[in-house]
Protein backbone atom coordinates (compact mmCIF):
# COMPACT_ATOMS: atom_id res chain seq x y z
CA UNK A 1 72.52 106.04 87.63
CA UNK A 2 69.72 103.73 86.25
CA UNK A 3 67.86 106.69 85.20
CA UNK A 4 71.25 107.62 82.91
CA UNK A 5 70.91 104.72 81.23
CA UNK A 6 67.02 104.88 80.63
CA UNK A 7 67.77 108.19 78.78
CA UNK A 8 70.71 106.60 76.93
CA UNK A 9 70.45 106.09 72.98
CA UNK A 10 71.38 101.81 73.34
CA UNK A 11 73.73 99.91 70.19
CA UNK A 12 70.72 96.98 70.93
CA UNK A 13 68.37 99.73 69.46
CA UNK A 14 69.65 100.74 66.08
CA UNK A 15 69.44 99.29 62.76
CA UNK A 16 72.77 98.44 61.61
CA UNK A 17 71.91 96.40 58.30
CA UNK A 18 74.25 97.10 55.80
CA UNK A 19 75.48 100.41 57.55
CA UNK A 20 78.83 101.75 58.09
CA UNK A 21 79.65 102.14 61.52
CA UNK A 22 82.21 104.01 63.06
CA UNK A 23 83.27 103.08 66.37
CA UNK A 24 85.08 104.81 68.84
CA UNK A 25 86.94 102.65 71.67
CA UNK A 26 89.61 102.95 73.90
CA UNK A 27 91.93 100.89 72.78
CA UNK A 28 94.77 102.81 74.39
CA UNK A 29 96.87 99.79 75.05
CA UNK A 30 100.50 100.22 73.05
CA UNK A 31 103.05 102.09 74.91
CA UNK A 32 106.59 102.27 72.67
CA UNK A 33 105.17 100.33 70.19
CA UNK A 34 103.80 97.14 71.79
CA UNK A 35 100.95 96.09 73.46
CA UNK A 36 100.94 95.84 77.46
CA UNK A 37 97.84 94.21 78.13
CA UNK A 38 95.17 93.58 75.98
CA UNK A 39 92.14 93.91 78.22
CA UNK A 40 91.17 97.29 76.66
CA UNK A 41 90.70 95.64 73.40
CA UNK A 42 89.05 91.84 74.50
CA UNK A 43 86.50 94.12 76.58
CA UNK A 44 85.20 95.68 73.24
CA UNK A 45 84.72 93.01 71.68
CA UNK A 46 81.36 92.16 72.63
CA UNK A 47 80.05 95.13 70.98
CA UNK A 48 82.17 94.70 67.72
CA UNK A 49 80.32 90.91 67.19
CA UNK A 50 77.58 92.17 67.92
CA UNK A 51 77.52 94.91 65.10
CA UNK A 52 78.66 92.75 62.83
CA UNK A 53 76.16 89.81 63.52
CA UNK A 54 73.66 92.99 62.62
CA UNK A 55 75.11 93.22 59.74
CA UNK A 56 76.97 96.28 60.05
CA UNK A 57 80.59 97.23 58.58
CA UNK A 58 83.19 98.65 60.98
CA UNK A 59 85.34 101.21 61.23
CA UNK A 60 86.99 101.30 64.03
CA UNK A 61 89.18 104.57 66.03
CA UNK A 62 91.11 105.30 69.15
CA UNK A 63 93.86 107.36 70.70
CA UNK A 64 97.26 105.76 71.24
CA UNK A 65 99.66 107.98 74.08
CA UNK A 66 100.22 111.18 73.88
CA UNK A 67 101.90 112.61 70.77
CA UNK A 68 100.64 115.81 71.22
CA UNK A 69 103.38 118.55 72.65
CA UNK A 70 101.53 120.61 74.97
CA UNK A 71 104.22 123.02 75.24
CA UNK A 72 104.77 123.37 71.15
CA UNK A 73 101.79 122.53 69.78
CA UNK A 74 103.67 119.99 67.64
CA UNK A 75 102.18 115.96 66.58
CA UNK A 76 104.49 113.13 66.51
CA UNK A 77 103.59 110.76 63.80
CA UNK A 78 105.68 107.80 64.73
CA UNK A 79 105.20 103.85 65.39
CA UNK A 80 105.60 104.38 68.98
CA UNK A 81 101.86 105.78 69.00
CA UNK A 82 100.39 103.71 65.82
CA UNK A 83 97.19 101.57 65.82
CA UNK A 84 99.30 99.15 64.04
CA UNK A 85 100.18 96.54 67.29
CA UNK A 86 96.19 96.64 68.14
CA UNK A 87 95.62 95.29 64.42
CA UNK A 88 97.74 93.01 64.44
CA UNK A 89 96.39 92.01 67.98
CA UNK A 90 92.67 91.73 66.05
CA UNK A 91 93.78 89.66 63.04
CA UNK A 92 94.93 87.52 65.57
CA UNK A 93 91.93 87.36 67.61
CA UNK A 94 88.89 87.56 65.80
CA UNK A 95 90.36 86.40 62.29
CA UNK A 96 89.50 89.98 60.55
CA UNK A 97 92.19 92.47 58.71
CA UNK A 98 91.62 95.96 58.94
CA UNK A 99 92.78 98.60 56.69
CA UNK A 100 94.72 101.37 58.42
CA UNK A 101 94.93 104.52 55.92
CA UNK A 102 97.94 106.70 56.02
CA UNK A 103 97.53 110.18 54.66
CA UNK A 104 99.44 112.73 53.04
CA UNK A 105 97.95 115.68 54.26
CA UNK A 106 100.11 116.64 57.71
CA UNK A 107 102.68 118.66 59.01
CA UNK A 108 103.99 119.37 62.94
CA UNK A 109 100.69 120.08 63.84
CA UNK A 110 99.78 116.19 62.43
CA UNK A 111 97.03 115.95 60.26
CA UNK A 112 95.52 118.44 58.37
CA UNK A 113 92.11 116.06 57.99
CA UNK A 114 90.96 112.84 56.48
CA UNK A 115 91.90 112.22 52.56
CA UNK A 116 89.70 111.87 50.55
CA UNK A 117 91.88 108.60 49.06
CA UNK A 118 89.46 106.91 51.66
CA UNK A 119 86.66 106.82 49.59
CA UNK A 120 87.72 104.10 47.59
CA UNK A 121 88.33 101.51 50.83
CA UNK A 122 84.70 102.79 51.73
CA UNK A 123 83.42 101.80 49.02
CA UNK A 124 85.26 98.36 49.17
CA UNK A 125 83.90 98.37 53.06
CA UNK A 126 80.11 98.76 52.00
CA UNK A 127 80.77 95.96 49.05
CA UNK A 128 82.17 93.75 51.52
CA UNK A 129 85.47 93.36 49.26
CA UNK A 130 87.65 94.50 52.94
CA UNK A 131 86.29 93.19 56.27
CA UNK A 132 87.19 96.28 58.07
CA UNK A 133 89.15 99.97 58.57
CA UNK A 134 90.91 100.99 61.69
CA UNK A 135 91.60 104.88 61.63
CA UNK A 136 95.11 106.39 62.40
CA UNK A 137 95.71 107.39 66.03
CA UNK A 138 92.95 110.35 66.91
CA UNK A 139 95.45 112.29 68.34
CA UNK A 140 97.51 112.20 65.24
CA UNK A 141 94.67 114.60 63.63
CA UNK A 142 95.11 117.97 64.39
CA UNK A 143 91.16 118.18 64.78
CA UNK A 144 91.10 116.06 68.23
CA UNK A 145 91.72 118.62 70.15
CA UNK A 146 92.52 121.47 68.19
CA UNK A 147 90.21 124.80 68.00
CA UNK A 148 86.18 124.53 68.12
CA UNK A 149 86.89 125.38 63.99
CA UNK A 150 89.67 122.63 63.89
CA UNK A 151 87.80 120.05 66.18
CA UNK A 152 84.20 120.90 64.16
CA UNK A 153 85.40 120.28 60.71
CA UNK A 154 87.28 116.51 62.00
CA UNK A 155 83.93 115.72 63.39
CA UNK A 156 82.15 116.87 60.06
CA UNK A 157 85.05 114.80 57.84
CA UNK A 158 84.49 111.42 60.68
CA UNK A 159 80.75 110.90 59.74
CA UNK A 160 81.23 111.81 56.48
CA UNK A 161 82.82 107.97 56.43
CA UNK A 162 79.98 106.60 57.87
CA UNK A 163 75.54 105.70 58.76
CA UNK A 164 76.08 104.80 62.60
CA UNK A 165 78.00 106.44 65.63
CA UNK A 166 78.88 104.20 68.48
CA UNK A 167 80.63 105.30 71.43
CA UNK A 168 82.48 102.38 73.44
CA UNK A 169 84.90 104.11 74.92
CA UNK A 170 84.04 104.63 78.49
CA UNK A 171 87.81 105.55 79.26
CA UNK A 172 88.29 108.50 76.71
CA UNK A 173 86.09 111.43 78.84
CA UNK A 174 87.59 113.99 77.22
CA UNK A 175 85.38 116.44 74.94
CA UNK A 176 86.95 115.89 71.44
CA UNK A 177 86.21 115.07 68.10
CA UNK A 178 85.78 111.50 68.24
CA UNK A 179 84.00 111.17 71.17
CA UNK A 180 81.75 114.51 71.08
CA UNK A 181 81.70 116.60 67.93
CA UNK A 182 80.96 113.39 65.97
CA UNK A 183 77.93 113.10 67.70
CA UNK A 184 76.22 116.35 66.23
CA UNK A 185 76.41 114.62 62.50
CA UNK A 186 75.43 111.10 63.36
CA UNK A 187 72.47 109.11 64.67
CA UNK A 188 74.90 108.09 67.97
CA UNK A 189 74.43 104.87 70.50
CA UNK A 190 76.39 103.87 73.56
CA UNK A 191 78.04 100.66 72.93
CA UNK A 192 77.63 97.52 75.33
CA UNK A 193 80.82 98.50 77.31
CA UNK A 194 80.02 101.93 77.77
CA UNK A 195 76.81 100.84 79.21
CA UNK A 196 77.83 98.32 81.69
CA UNK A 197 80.68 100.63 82.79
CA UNK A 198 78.22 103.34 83.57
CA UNK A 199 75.84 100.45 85.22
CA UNK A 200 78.84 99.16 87.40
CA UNK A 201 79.64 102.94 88.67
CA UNK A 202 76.31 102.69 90.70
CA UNK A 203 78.41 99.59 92.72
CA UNK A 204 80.73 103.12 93.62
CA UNK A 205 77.69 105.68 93.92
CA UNK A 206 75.53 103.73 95.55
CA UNK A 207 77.92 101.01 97.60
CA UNK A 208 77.25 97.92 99.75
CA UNK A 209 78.91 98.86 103.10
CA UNK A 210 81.21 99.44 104.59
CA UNK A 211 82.99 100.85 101.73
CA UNK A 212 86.75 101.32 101.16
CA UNK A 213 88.60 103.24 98.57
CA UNK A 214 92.44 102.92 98.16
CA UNK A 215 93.74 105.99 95.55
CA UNK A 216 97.23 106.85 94.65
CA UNK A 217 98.79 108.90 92.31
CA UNK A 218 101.13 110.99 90.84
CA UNK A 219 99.79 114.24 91.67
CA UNK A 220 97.58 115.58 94.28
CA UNK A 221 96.75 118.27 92.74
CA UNK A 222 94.36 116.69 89.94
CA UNK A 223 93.04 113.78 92.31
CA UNK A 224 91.60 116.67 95.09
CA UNK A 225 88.49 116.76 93.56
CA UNK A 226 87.69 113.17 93.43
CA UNK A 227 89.23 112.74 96.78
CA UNK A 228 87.04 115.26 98.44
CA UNK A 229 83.94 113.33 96.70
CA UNK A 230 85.12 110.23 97.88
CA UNK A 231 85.45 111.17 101.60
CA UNK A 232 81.72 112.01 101.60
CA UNK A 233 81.04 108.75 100.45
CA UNK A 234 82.92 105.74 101.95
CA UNK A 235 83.55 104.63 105.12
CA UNK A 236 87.48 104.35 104.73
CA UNK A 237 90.21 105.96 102.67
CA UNK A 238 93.67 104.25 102.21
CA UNK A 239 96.50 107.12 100.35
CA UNK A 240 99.47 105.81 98.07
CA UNK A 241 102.26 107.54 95.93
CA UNK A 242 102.79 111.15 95.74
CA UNK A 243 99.60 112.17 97.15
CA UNK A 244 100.23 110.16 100.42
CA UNK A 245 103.97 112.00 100.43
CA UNK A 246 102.31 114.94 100.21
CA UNK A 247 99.76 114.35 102.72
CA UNK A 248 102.34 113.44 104.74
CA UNK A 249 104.59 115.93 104.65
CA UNK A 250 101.79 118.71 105.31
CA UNK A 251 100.25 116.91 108.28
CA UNK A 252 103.29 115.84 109.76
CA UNK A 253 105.48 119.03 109.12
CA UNK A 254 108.41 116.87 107.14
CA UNK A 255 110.43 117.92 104.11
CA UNK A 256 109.94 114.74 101.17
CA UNK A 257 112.06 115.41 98.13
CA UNK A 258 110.19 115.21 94.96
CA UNK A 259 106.85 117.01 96.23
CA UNK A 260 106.05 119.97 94.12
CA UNK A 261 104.73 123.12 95.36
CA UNK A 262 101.14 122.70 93.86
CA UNK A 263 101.09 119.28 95.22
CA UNK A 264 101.67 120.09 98.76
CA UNK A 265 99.43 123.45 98.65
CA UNK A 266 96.69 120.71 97.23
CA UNK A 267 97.67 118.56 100.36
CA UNK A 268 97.20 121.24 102.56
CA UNK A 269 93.74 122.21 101.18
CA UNK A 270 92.91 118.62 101.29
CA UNK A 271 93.56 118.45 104.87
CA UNK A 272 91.55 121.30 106.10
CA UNK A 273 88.69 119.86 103.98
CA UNK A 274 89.37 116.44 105.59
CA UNK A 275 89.56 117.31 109.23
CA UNK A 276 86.00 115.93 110.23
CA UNK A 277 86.69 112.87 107.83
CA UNK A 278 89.94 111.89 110.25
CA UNK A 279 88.59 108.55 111.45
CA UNK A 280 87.75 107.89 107.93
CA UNK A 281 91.30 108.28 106.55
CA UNK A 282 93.34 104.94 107.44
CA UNK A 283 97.56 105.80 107.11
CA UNK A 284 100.08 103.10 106.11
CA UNK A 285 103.20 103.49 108.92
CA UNK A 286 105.85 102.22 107.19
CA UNK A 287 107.46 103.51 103.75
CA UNK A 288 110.25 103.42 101.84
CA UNK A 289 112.39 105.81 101.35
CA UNK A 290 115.16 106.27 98.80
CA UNK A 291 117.91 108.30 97.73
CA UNK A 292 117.87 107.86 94.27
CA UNK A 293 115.07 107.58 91.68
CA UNK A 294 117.35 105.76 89.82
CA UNK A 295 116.46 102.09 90.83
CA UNK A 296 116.92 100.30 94.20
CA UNK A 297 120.24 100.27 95.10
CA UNK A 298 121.83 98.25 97.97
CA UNK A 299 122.09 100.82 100.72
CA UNK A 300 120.49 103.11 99.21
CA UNK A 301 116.58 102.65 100.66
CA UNK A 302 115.35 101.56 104.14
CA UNK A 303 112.07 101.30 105.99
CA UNK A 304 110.84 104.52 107.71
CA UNK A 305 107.80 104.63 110.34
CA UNK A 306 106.60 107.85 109.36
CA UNK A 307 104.55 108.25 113.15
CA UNK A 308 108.37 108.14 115.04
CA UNK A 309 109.67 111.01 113.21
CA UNK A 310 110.47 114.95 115.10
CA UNK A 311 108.69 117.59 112.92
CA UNK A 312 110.78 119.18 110.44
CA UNK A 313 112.90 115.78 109.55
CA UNK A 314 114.03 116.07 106.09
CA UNK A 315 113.83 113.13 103.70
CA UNK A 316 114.42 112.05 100.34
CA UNK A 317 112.47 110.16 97.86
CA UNK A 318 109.48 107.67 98.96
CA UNK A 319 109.17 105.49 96.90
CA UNK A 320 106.92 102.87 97.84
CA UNK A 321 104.36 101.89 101.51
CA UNK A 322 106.28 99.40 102.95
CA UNK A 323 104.74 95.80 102.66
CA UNK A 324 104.42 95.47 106.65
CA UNK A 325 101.82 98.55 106.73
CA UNK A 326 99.37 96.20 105.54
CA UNK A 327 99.87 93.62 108.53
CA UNK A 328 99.19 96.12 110.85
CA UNK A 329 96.10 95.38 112.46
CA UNK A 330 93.43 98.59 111.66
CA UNK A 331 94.81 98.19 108.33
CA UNK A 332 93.70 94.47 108.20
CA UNK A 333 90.95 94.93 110.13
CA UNK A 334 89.53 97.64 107.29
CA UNK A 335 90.04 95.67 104.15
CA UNK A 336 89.01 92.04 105.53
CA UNK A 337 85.62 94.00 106.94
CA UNK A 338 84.86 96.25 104.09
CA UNK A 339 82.23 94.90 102.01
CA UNK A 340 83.02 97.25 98.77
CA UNK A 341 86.49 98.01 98.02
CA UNK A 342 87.60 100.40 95.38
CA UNK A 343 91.02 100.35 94.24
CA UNK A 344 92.99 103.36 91.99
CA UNK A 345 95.87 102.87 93.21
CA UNK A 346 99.80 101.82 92.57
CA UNK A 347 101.60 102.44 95.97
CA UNK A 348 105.40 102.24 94.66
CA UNK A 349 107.39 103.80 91.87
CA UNK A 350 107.54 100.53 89.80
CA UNK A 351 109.22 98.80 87.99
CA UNK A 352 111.47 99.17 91.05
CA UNK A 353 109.57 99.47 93.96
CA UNK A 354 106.72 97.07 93.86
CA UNK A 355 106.61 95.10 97.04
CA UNK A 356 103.93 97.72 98.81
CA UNK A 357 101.84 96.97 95.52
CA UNK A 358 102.32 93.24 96.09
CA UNK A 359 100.94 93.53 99.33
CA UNK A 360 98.27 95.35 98.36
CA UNK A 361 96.44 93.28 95.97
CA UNK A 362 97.05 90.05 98.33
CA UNK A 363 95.59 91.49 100.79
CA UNK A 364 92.20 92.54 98.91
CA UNK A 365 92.00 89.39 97.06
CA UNK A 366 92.43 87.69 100.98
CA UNK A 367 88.63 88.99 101.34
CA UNK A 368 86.77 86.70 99.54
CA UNK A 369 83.59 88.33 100.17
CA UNK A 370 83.83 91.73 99.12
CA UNK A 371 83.15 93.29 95.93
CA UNK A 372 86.69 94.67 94.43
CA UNK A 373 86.00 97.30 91.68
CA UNK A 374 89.82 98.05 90.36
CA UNK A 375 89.98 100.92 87.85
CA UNK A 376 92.97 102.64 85.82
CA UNK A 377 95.63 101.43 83.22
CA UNK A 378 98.81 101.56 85.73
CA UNK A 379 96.28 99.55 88.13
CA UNK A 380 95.20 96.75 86.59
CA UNK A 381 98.76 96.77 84.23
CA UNK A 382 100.62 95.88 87.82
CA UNK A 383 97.83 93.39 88.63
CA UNK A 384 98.50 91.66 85.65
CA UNK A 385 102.17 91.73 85.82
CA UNK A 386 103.06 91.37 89.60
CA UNK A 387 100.47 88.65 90.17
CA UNK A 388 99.65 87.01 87.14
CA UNK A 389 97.90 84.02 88.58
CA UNK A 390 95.52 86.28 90.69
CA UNK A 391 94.94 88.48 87.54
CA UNK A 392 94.17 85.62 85.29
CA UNK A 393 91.71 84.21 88.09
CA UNK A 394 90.23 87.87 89.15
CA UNK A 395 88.79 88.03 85.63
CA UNK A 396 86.61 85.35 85.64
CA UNK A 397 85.32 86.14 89.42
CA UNK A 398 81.83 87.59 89.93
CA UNK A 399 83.93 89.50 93.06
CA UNK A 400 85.88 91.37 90.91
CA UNK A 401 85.47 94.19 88.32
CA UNK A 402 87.67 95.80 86.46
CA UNK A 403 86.95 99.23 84.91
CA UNK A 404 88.50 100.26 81.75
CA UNK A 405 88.85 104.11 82.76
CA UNK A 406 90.31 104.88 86.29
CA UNK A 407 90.17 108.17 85.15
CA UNK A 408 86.73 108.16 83.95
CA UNK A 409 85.59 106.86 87.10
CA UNK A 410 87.44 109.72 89.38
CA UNK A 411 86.04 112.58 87.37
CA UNK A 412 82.43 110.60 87.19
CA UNK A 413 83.34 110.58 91.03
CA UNK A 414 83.65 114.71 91.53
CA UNK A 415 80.74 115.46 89.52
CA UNK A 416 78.56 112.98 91.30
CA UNK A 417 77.65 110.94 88.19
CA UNK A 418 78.21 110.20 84.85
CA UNK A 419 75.97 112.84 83.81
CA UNK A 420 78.64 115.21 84.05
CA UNK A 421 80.63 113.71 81.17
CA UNK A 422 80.07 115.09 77.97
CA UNK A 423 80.61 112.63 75.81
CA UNK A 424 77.68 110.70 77.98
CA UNK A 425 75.99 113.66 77.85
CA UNK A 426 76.51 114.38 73.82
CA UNK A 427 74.70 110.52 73.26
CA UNK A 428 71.54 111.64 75.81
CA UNK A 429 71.46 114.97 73.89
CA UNK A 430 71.54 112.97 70.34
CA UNK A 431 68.72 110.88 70.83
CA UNK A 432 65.77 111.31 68.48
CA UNK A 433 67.82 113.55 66.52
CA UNK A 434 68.38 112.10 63.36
């Protein structure tokens, strides 16, 4: 991992004097129109001083949600997905206004490119008569993640606005304009976030033992990979969500409503894979399980141990690991002893069903002397809002780290290192270019 960053282009390297620099970050924070939790942003902000003690002038883009219709090809232009709430956030904090453009150009498909009614403001940026420009949402341009012709000429029309790339957006892995095509038209550096992310991964890659990961999810079927890694690597697993139902249901011959197809084929690949790994893989007892995804409703949910149940027992939803699987003893024994603990996980269908959650991140925090490495948006968002106190006192504790990209990290995870990442890999390749 060290020898990634050796071969990385560095912010602390480039001349920034009077340059335009255009930043991309992850600053994927609004959901509906407000901000959830502004770590994304405060964890940039290191890197945005320092380009401006250098002299530099910013502009500044992420991508906000997904207004892209997979299924239609269509781009919703609305507030719910506008950089608007982080600006506001960032006049607050660090005292500077940025100008957010809005262009004429677009139609379903979003934006045709970038006006050229920007030139003006750049020239105002450069005099120093604005402090700063934050771009519309990324995936409002039709470029993002269009065609190679569509993604190529929003890359060509990005550095067209500025000197200076500067990747800081460890969380946005995804091949796309703004975080890979840019790179082939601008002298490119990895910001100071993207560097200690990728220097913090080697805490994963290369752990103090023993080592515990905890991963939940959705769907199994996109976290096999990463799982698979993973098992080769620690010394315990710990399942949550849908991909513990699934696992479940496929080792223990059950019927859980709610469990696609795909997820429990995944499951059932997963296990075959796992079956020398067994002693490795540590399984809550108790769930929850509900009739309705509709909320928690008196009589609606109870406590199931899953180990008690005849094979082919049908049940509906689970919806959370019940808060007494963590006092059971292996499970206690595993995270007090575990001297690296890894956490991806939300164990319940929240708002709702948040107790198993709860328990979860008391019982980490209840080993002082581990190193906790806690990575993903829904992740640290239920830290933050289920134990505030804890949250508030995690971030200032040398035992804790919290990664902006959970699923960065995963896909980092199932290639084996960072170096399979192309926007990581479009910086290494840019160096000495220009």
């Amino acid at each position: 991992m060290n020898d990634i960053l050796g071969q990385l282009p560095k912010i602390q390297d480039a001349d920034l004097k009077d340059k335009v620099v255009l930043v991309r970050v992850d600053h994927n924070v609004v959901k509906d129109g407000l901000i959830k939790d502004p770590f994304r942003i405060d964890i940039t902000l290191g890197t945005l001083f320092n380009i401006l003690a250098k002299g530099g002038k910013l502009i500044l883009m992420t991508h906000v949600g997904r207004p892209h219709n997979k299924k239609t090809g269509e781009i919703d232009i609305s507030d719910t997905t506008s950089v608007d709430p982080i600006v506001r956030y960032l006049r607050k904090k660090i005292y500077t206004d940025f100008w957010t453009p809005e262009f004429d150009r677009y139609d379903k498909r979003g934006y045709v490119g970038i006006d050229t009614s920007i030139n003006l403001k750049i020239r105002k940026l450069r005099s120093g008569a604005i402090n700063g420009i934050y771009l519309p949402n990324t995936r409002w341009f039709n470029g993002e993640e269009g065609s190679l012709e569509e993604q190529k000429y929003l890359s060509q029309q990005l550095a067209g606005l500025a000197d200076v790339y500067v990747n800081d957006a460890f969380g946005s892995w995804q091949p796309h304009a703004s975080t890979v095509g840019v790179t082939n038209y601008l002298p490119s550096y990895a910001g100071f976030l993207l560097q200690n992310e990728i220097e913090s991964l080697n805490k994963i890659f290369d752990p103090i033992n023993p080592m515990l990961a905890i991963i939940a999810g959705s769907k199994f079927d996109t976290k096999i990979g990463p799982l698979r890694a993973l098992l080769e690597k620690v010394d315990y697993l710990i399942l949550g969500g849908v991909i513990y139902n699934a696992y479940l249901a496929v080792k223990y011959d059950l019927e859980i409503e709610g469990i696609s197809a795909d997820d429990i084929e995944a499951a059932r690949e997963f296990l075959d894979f796992s079956e020398k790994y067994q002693d490795k893989i540590i399984e809550p007892t108790f769930v929850i399980e509900s009739d309705t995804l509709e909320g928690k409703m008196p009589g609606k949910h109870r406590i199931v141990n899953i180990k008690t149940l005849p094979r082919k027992t049908k049940l509906n939803y689970i919806l959370d690991v019940a808060p007494q699987s963590f006092d059971e003893p292996a499970i206690q024994e595993v995270i007090s002893k575990s001297a690296s603990i890894f956490v991806n996980a939300v164990m319940g269908l929240t708002p709702h069903f948040y107790e198993g959650t709860i328990k979860l991140f008391q019982s980490i925090d209840e080993n002082k002397s581990a190193l906790k490495m806690l990575g993903g948006g829904d992740t640290l968002q239920e830290f933050r809002v289920l134990l505030p106190g804890k949250y508030l006192r995690a971030v200032d504790d040398p035992k804790y780290y919290f990664f902006s990209g959970g699923g960065t990290i995963l896909t980092a995870i199932e290639h084996g290192s960072v170096d399979g990442l192309e926007p990581i890999r479009a910086l290494i390749d840019n160096k000495g270019k220009f």
